[in-house]
N, C-alpha and C. Protein backbone atom coordinates (compact mmCIF):
# COMPACT_ATOMS: atom_id res chain seq x y z
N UNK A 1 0.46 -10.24 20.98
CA UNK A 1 -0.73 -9.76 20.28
C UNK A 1 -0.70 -8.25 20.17
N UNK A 2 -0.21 -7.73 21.35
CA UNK A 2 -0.38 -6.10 21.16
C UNK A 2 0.94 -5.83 19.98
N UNK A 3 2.18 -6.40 20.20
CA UNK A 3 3.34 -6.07 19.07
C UNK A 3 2.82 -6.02 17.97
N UNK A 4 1.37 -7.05 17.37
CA UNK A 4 1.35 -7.29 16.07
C UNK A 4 0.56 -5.99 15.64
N UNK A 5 -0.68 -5.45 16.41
CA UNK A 5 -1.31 -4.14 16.51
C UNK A 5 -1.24 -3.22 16.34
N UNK A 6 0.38 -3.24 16.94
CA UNK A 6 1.15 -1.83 16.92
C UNK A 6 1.84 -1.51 15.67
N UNK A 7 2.07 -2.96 14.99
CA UNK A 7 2.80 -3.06 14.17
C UNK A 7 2.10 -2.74 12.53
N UNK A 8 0.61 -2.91 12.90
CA UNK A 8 -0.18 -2.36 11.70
C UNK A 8 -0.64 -1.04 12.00
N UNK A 9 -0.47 -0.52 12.53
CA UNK A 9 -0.65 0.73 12.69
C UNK A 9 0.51 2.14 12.32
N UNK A 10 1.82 0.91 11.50
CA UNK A 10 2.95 2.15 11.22
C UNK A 10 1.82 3.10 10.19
N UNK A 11 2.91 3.50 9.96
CA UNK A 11 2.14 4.91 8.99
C UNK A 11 2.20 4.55 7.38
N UNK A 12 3.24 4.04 6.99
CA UNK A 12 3.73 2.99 5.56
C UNK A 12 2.76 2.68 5.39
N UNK A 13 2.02 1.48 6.04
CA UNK A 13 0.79 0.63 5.96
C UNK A 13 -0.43 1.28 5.81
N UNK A 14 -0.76 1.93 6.24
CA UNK A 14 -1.96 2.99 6.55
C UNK A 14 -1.99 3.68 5.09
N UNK A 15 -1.17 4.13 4.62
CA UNK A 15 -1.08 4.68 3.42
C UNK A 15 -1.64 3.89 2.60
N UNK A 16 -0.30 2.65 2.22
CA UNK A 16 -0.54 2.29 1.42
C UNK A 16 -1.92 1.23 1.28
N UNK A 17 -2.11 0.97 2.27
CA UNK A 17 -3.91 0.63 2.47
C UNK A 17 -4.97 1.49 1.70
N UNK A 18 -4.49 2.62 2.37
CA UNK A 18 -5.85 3.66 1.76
C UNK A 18 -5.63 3.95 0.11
N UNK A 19 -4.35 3.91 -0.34
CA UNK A 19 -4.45 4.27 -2.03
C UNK A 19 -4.72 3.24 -2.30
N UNK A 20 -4.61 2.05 -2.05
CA UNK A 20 -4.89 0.92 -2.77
C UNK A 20 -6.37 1.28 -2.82
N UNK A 21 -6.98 1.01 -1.19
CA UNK A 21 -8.30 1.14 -1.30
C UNK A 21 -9.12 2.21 -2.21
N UNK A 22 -8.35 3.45 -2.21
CA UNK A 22 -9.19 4.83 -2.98
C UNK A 22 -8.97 4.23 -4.67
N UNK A 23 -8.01 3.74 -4.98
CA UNK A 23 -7.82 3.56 -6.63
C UNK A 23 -8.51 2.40 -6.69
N UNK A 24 -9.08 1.32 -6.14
CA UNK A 24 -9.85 0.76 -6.10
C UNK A 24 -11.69 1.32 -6.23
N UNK A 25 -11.36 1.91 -5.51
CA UNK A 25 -12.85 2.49 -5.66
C UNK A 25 -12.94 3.79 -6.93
N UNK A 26 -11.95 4.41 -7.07
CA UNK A 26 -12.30 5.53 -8.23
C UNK A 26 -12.15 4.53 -9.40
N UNK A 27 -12.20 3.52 -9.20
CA UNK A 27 -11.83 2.50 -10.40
C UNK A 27 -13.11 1.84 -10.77
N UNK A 28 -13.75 1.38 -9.71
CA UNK A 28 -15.11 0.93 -9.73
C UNK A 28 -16.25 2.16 -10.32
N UNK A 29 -16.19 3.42 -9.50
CA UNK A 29 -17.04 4.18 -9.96
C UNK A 29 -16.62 5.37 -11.50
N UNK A 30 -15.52 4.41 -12.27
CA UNK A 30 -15.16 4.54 -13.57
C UNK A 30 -15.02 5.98 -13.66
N UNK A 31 -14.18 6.28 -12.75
CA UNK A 31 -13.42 7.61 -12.73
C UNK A 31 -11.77 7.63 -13.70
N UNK A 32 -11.40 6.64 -13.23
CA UNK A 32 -10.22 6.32 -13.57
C UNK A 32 -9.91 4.91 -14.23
N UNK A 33 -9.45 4.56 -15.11
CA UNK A 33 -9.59 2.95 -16.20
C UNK A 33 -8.45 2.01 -15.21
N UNK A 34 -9.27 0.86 -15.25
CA UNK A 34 -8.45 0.00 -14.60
C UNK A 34 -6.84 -0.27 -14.81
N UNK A 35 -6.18 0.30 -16.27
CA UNK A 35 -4.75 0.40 -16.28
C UNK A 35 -3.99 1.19 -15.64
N UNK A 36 -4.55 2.68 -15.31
CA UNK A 36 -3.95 3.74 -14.69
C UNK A 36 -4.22 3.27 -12.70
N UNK A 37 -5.27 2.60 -12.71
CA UNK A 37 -5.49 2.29 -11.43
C UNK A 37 -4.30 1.13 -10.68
N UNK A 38 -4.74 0.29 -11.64
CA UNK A 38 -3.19 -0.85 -11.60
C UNK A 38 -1.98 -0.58 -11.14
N UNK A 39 -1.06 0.31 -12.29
CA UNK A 39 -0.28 1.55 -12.36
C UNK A 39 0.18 1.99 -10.85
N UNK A 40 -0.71 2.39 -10.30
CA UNK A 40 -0.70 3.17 -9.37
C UNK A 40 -0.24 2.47 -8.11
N UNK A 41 -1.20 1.45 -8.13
CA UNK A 41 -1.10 0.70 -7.08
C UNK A 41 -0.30 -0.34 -7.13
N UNK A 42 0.38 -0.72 -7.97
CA UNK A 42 1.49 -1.34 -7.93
C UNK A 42 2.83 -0.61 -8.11
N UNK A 43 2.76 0.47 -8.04
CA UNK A 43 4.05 1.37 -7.68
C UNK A 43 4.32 1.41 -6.03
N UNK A 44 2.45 1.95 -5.47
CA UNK A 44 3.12 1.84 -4.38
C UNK A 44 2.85 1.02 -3.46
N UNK A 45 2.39 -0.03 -3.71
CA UNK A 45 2.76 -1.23 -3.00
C UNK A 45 4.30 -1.97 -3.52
N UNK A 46 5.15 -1.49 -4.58
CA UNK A 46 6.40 -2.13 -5.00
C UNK A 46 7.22 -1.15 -3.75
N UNK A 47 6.88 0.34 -3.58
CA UNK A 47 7.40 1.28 -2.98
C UNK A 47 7.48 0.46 -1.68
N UNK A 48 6.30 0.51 -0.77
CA UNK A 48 6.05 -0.41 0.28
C UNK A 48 7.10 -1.53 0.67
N UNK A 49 7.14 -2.58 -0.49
CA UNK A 49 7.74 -3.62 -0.05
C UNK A 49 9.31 -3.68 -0.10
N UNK A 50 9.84 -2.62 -0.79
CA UNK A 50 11.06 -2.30 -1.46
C UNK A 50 11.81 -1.06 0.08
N UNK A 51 10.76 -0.41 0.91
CA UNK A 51 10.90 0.15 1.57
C UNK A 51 11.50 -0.87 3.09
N UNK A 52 9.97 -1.67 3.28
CA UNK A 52 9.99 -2.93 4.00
C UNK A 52 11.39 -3.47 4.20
N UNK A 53 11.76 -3.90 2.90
CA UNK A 53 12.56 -5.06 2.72
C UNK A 53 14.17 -3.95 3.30
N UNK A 54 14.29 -2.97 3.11
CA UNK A 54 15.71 -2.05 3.11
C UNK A 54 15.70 -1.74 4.56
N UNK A 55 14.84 -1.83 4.97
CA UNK A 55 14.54 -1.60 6.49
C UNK A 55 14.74 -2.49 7.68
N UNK A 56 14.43 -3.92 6.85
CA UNK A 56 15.10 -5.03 7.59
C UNK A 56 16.66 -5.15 7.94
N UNK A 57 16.68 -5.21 9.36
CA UNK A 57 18.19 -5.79 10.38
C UNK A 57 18.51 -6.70 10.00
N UNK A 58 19.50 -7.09 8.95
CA UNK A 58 20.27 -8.27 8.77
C UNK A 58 20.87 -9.17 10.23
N UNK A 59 20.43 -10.08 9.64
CA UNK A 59 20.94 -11.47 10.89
C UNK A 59 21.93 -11.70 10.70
C-alpha cells in the first residue's frame, strides 16, 4: 500500500494531473475553446505515457 503512494506522488504525475486539471478549468470558465484545451492535454498526457512506457525494464 505504501509502494502504491509513493508511486503517485512521482513528479510526471503531479504535473500532468495539474495541466490536465488547469486546462480543464480555463476551459470551463471559457478562457480558452475546448480545441486548444484538448490539444494540450493530449500532448501531455501522450508525453506522459510515451515517457512511462520508455522507462519500463524489459522482462
Amino acid at each position: 500500500m505504501k509502494e502504491k503512494l509513493t508511486a503517485l506522488l512521482e513528479v510526471r504525475k503531479i504535473i500532468a494531473l495539474l495541466v490536465t486539471i488547469l486546462f480543464f478549468i480555463l476551459c470551463m470558465m471559457g478562457s480558452i475553446g475546448p480545441e486548444k484545451a484538448f490539444e494540450v492535454v493530449l500532448m501531455v498526457i501522450a508525453f506522459y505515457f510515451g515517457k512511462s512506457t520508455a522507462l519500463d525494464k524489459p522482462e
